[in-house]
PDB file of N, CA and C in Angstrom:
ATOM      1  N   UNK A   1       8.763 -25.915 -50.553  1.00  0.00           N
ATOM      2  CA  UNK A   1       8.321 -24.715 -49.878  1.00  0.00           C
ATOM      3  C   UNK A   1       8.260 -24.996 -48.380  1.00  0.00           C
ATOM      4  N   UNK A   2       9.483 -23.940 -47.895  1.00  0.00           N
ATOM      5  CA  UNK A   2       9.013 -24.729 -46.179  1.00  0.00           C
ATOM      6  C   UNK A   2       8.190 -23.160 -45.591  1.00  0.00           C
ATOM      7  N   UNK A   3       7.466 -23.804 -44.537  1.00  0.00           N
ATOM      8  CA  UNK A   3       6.777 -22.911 -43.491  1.00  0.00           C
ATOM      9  C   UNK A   3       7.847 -22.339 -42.367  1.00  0.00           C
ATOM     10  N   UNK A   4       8.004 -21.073 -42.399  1.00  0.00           N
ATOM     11  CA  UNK A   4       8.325 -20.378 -41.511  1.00  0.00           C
ATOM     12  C   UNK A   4       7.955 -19.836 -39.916  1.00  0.00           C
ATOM     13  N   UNK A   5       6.802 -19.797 -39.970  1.00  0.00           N
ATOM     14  CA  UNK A   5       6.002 -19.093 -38.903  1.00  0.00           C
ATOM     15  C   UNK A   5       5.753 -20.552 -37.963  1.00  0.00           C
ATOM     16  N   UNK A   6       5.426 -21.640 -38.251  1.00  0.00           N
ATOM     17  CA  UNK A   6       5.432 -22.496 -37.688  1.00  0.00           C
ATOM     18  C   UNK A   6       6.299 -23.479 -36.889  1.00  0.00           C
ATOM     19  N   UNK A   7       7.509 -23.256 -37.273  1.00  0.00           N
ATOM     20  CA  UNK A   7       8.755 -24.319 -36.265  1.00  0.00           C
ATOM     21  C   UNK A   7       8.777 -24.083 -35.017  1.00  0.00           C
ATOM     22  N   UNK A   8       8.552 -25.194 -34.636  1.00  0.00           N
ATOM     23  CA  UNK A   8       8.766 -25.400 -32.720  1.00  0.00           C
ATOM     24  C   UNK A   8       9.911 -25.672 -32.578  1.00  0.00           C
ATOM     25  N   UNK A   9      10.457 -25.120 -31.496  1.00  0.00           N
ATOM     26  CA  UNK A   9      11.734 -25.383 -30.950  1.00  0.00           C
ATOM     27  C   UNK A   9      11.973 -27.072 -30.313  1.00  0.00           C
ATOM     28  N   UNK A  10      10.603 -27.283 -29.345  1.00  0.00           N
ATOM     29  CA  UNK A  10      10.808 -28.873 -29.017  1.00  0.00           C
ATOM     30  C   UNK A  10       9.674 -29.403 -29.442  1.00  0.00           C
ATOM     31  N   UNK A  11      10.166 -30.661 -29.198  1.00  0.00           N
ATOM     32  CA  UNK A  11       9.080 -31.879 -29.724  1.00  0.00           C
ATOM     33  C   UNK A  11       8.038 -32.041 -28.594  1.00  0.00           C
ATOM     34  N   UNK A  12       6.712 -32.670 -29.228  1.00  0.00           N
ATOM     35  CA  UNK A  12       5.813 -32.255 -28.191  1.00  0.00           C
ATOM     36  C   UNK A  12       5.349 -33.590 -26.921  1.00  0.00           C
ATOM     37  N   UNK A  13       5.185 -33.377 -25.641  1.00  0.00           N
ATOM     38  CA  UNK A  13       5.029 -34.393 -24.785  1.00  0.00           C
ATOM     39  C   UNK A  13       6.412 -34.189 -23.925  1.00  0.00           C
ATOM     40  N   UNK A  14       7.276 -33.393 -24.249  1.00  0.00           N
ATOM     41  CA  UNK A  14       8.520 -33.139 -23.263  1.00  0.00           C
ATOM     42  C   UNK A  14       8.107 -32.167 -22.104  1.00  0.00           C
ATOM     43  N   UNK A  15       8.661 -33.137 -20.852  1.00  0.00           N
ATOM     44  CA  UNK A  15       8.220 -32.474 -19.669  1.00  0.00           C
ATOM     45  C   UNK A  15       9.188 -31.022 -19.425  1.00  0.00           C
ATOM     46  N   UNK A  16       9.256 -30.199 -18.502  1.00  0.00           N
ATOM     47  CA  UNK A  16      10.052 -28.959 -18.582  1.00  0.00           C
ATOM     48  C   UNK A  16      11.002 -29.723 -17.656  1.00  0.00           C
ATOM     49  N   UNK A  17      12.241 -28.830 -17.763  1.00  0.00           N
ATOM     50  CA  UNK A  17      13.205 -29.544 -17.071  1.00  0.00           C
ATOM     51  C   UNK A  17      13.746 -28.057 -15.517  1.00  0.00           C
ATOM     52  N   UNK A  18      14.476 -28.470 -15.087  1.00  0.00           N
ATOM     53  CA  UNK A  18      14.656 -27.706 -13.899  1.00  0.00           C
ATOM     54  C   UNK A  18      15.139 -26.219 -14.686  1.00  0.00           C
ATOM     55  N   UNK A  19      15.907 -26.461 -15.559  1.00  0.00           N
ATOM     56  CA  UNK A  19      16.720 -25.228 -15.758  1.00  0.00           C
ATOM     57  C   UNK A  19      15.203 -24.263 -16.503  1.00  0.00           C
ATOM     58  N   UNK A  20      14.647 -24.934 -16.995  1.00  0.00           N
ATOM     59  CA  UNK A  20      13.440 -24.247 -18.165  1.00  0.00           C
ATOM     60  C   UNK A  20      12.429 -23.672 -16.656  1.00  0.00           C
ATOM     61  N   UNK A  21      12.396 -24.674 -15.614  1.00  0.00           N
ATOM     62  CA  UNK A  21      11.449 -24.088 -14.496  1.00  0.00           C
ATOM     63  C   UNK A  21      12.369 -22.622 -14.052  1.00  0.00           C
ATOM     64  N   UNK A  22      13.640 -22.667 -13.748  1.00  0.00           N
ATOM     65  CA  UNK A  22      14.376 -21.431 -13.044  1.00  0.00           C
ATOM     66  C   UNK A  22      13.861 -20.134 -14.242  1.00  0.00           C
ATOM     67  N   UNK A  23      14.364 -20.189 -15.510  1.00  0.00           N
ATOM     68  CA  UNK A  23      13.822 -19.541 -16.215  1.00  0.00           C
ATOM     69  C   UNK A  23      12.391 -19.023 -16.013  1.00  0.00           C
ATOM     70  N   UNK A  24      11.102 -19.530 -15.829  1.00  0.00           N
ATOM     71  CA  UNK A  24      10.444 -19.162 -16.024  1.00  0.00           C
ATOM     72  C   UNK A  24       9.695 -18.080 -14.496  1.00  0.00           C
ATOM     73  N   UNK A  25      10.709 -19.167 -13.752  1.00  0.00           N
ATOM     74  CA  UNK A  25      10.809 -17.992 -12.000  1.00  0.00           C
ATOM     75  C   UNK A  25      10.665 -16.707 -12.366  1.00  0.00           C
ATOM     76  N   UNK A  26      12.189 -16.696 -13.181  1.00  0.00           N
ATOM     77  CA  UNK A  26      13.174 -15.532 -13.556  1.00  0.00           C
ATOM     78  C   UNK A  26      12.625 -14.552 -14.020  1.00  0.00           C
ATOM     79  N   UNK A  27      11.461 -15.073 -14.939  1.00  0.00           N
ATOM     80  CA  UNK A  27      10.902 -13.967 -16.127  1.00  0.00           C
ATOM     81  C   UNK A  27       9.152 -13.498 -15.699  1.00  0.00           C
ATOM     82  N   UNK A  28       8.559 -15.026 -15.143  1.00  0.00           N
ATOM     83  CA  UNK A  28       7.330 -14.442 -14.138  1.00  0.00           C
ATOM     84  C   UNK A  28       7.255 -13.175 -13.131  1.00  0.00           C
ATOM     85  N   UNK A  29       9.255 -13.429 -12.770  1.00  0.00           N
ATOM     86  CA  UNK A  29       9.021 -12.355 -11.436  1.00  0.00           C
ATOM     87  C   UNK A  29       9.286 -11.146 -12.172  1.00  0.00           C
ATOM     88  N   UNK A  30      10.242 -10.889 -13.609  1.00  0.00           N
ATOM     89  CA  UNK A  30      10.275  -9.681 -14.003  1.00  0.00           C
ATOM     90  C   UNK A  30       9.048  -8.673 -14.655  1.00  0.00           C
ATOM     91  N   UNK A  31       7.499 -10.007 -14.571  1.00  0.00           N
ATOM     92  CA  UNK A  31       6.459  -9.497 -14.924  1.00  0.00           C
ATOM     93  C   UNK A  31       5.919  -9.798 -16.348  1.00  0.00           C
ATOM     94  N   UNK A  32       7.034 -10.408 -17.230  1.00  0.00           N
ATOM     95  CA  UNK A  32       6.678 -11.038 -18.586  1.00  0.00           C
ATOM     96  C   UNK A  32       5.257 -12.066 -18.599  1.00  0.00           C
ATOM     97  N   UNK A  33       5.112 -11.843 -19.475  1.00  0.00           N
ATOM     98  CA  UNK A  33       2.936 -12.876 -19.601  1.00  0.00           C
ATOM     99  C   UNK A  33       3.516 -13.924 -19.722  1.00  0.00           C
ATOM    100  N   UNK A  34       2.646 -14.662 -19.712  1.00  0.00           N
ATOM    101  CA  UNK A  34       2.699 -15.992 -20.487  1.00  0.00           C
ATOM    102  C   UNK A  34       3.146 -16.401 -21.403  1.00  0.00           C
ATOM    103  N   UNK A  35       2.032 -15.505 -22.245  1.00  0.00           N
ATOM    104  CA  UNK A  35       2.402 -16.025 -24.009  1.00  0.00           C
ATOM    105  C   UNK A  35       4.266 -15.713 -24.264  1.00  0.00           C
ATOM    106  N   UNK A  36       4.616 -14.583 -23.684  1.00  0.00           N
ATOM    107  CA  UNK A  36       6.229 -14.230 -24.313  1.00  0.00           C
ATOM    108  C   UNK A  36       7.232 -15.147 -23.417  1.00  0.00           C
ATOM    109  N   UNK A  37       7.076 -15.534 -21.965  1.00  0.00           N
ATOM    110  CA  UNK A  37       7.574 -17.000 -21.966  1.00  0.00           C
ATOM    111  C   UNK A  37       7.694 -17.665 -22.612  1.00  0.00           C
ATOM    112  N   UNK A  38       6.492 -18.571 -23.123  1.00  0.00           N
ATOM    113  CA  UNK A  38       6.156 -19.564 -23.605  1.00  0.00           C
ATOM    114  C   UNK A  38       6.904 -19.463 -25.011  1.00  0.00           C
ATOM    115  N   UNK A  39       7.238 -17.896 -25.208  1.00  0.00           N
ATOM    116  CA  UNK A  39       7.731 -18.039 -26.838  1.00  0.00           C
ATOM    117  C   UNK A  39       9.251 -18.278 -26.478  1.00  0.00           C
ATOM    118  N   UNK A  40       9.836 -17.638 -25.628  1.00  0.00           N
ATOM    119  CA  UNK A  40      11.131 -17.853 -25.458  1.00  0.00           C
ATOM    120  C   UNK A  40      11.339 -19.176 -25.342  1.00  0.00           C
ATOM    121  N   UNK A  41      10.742 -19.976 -24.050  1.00  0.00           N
ATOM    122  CA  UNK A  41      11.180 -21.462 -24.185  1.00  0.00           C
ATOM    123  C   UNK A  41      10.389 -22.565 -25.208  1.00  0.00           C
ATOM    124  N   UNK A  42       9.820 -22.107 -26.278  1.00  0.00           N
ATOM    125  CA  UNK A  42       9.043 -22.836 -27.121  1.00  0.00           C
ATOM    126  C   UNK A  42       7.747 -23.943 -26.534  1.00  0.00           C
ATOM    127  N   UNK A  43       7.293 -23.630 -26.253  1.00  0.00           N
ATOM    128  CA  UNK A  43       6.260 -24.294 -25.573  1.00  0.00           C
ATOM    129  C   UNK A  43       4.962 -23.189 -25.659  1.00  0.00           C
ATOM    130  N   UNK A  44       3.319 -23.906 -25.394  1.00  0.00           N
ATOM    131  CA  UNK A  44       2.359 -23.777 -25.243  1.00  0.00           C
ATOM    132  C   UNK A  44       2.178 -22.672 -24.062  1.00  0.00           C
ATOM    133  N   UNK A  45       1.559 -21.168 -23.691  1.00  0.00           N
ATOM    134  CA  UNK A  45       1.297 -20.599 -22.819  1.00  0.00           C
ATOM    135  C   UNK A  45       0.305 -21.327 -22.261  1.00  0.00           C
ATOM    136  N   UNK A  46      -0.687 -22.605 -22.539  1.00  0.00           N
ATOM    137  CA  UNK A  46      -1.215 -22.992 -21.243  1.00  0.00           C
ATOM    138  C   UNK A  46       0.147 -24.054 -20.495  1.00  0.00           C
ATOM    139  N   UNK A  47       1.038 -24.267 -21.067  1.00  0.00           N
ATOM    140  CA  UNK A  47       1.802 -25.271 -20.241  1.00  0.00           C
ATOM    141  C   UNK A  47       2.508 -24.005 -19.165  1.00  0.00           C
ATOM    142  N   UNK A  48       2.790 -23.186 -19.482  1.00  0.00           N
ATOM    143  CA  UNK A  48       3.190 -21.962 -18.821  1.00  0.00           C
ATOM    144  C   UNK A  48       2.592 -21.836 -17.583  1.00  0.00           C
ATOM    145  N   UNK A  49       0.874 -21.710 -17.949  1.00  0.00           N
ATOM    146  CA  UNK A  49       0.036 -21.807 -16.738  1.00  0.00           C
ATOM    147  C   UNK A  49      -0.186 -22.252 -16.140  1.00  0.00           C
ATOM    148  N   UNK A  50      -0.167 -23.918 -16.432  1.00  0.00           N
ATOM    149  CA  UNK A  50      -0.175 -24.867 -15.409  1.00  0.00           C
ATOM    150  C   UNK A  50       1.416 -24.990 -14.839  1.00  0.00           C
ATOM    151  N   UNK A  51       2.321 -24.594 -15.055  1.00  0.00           N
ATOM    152  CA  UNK A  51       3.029 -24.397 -14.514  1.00  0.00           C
ATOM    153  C   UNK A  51       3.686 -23.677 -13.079  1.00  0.00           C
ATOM    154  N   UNK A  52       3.094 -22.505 -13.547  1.00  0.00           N
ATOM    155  CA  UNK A  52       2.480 -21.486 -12.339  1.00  0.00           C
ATOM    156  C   UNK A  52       1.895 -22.158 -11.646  1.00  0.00           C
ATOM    157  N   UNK A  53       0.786 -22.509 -11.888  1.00  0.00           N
ATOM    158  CA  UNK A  53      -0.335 -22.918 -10.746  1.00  0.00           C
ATOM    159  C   UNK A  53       0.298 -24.010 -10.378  1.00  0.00           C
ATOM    160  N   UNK A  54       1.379 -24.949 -10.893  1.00  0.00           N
ATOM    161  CA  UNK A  54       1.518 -25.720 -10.060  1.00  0.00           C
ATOM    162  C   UNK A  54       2.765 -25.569  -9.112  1.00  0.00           C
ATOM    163  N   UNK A  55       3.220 -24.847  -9.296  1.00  0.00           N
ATOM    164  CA  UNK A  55       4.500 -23.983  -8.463  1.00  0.00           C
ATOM    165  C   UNK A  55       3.835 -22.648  -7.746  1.00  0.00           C
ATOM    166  N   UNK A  56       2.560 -22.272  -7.618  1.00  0.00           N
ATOM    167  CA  UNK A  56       2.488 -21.312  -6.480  1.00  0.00           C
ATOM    168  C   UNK A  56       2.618 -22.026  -5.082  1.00  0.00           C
ATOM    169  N   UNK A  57       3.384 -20.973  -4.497  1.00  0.00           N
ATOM    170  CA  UNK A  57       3.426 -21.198  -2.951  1.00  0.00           C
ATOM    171  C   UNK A  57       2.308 -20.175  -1.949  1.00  0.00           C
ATOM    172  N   UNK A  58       1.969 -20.770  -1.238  1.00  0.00           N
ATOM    173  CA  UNK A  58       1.182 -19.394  -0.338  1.00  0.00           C
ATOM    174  C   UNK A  58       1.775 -19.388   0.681  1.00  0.00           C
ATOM    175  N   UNK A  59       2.562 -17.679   0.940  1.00  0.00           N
ATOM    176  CA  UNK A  59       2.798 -17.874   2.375  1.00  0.00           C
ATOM    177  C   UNK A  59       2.327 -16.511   3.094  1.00  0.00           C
ATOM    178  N   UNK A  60       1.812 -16.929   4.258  1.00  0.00           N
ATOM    179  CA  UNK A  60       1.369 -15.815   5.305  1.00  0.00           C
ATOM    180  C   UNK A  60       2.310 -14.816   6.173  1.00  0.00           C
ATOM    181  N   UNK A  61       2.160 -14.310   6.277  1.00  0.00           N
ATOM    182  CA  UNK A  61       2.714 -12.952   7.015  1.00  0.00           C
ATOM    183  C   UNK A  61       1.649 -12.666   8.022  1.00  0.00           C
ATOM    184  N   UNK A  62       2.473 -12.034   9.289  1.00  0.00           N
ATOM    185  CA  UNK A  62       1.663 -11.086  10.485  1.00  0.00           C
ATOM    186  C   UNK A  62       1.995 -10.402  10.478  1.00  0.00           C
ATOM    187  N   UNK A  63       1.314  -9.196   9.537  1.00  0.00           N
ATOM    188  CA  UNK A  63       1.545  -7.317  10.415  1.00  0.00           C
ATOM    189  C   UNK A  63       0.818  -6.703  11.078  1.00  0.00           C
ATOM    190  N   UNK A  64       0.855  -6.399  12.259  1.00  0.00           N
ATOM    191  CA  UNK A  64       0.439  -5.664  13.130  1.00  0.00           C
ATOM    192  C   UNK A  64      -1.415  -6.894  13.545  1.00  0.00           C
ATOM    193  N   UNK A  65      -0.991  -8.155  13.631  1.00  0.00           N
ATOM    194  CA  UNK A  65      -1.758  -8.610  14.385  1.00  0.00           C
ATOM    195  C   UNK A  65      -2.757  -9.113  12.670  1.00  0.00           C
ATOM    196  N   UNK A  66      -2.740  -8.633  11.931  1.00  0.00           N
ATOM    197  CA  UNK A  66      -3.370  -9.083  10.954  1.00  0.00           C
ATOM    198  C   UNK A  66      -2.612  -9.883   9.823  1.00  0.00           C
ATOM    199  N   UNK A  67      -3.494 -10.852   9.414  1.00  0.00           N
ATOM    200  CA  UNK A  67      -2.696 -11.715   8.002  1.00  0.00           C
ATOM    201  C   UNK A  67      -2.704 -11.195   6.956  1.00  0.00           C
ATOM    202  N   UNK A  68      -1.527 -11.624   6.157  1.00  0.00           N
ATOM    203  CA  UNK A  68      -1.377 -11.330   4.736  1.00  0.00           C
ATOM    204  C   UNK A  68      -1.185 -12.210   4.388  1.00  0.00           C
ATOM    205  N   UNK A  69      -1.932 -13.205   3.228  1.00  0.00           N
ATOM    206  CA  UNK A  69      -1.282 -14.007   2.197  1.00  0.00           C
ATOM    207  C   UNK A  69      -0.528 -13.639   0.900  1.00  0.00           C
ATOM    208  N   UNK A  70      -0.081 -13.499   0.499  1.00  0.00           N
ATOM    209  CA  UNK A  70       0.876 -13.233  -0.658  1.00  0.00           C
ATOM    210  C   UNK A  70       1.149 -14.874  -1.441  1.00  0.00           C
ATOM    211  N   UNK A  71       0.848 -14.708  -2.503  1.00  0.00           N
ATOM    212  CA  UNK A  71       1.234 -15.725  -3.628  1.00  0.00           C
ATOM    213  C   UNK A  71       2.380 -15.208  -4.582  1.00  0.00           C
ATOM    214  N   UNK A  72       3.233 -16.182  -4.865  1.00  0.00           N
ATOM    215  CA  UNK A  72       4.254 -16.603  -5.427  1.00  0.00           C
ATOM    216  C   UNK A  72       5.229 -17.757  -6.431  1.00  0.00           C
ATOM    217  N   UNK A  73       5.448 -17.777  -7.151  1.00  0.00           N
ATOM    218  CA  UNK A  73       5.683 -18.738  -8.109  1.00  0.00           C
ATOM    219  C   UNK A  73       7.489 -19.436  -7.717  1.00  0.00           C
ATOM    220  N   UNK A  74       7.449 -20.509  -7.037  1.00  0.00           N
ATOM    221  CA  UNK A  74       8.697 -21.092  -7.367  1.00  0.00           C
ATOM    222  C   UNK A  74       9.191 -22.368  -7.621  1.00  0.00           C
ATOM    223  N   UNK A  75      10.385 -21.956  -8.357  1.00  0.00           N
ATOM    224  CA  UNK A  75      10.478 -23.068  -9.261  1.00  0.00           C
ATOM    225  C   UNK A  75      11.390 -24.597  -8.787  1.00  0.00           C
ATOM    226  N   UNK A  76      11.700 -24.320  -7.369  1.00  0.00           N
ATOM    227  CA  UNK A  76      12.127 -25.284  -6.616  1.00  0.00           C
ATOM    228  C   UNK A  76      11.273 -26.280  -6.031  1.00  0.00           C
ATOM    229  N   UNK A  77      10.027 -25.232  -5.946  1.00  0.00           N
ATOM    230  CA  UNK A  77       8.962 -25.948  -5.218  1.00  0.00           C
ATOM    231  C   UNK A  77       8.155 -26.746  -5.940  1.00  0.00           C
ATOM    232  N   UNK A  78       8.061 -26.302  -7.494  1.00  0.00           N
ATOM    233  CA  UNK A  78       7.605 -27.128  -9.024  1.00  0.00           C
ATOM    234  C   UNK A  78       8.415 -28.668  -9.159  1.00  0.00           C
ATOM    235  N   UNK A  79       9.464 -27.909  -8.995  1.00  0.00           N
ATOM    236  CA  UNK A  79      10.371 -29.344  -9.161  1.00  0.00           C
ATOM    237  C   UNK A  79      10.409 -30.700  -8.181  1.00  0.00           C
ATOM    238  N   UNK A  80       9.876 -30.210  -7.114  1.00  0.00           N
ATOM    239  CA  UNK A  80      10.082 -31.094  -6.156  1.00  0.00           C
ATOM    240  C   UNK A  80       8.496 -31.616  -6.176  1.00  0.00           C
ATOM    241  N   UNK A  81       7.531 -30.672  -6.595  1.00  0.00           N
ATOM    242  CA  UNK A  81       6.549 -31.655  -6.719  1.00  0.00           C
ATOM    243  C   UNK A  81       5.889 -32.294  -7.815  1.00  0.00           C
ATOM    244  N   UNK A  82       6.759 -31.688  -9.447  1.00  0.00           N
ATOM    245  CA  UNK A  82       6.950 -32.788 -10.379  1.00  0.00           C
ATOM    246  C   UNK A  82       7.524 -34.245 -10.303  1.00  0.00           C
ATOM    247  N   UNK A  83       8.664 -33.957  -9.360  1.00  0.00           N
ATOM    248  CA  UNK A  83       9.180 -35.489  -9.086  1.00  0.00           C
ATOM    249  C   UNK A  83       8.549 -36.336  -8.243  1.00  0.00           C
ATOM    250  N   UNK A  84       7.662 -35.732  -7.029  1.00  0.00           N
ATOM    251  CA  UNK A  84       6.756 -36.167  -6.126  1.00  0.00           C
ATOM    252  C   UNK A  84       5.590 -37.077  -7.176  1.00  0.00           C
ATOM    253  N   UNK A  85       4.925 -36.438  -7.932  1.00  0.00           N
ATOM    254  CA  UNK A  85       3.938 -36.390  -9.177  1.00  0.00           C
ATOM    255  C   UNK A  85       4.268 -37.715  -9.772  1.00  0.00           C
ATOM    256  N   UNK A  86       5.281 -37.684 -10.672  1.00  0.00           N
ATOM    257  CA  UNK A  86       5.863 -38.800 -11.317  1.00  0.00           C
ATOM    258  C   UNK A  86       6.459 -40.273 -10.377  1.00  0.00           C
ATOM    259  N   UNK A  87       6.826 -39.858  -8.959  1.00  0.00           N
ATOM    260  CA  UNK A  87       7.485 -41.194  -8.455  1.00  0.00           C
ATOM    261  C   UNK A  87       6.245 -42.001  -8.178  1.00  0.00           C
ATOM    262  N   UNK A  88       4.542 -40.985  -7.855  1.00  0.00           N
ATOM    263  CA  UNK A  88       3.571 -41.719  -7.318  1.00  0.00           C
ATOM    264  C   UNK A  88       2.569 -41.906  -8.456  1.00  0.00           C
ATOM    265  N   UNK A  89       3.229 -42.043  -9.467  1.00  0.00           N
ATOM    266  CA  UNK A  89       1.978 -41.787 -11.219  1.00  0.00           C
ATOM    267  C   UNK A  89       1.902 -43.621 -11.500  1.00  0.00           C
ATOM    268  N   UNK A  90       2.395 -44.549 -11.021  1.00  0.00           N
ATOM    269  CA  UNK A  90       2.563 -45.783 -11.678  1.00  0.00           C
ATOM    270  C   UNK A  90       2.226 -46.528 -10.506  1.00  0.00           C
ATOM    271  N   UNK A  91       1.651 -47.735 -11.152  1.00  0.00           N
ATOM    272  CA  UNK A  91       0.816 -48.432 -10.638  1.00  0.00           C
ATOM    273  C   UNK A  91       1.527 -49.569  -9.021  1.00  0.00           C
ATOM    274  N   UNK A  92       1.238 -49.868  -7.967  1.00  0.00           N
ATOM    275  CA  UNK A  92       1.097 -49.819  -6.864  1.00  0.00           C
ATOM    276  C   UNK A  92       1.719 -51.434  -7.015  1.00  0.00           C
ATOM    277  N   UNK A  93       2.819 -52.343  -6.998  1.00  0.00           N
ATOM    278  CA  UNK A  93       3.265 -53.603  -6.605  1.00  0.00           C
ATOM    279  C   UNK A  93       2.373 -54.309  -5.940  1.00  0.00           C
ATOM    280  N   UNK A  94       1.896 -55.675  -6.493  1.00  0.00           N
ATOM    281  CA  UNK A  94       0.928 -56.493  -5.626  1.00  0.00           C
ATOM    282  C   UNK A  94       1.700 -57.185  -4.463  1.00  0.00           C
ATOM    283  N   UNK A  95       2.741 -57.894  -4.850  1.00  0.00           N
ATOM    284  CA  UNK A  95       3.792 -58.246  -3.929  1.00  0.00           C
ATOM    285  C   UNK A  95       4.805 -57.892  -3.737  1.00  0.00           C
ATOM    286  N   UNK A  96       4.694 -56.458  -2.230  1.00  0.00           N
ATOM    287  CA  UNK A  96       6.271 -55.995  -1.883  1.00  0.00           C
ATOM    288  C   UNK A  96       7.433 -56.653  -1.384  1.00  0.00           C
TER     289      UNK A  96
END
């Protein structure tokens, strides 16, 4: 008897990869939640979220002498500081 409702697409502890970050640009900006991301690329809607949050950018605007911040999700900017993340995650050489 197999279970239906339960199969994951990936195995678990796999980091997202660039193309899975563009995707999720793609579908954040068309306004899709979380959870229906998360179903398309098989994964957890909190990995979704920390995702976001770790790919918002803030950027400011001047109109008419006053600021606007506006937040934004991108997935170039995820990537570059997943790899940032990971090159500085391991432990520090005693003798360089």
């Amino acid at each position: 008897m197999t279970c239906q409702n339960s199969i994951t697409l990936r195995r678990k502890g796999q980091h997202l990869t660039e193309v899975e970050r563009g995707k999720i640009a793609a579908w954040h900006s068309e306004g899709l939640s979380n959870r229906k991301i998360a179903k398309r690329i098989g994964v957890a809607p909190q990995t979704i979220h920390n995702e976001i949050k770790r790919g918002e950018l803030k950027q400011v605007k001047k109109i008419n002498g006053n600021l606007h911040y506006s937040y934004g999700y991108n997935a170039e900017y995820a990537q570059n500081r997943y790899l940032l993340n990971r090159k500085n995650c391991c432990r520090k050489e005693k003798f360089p």
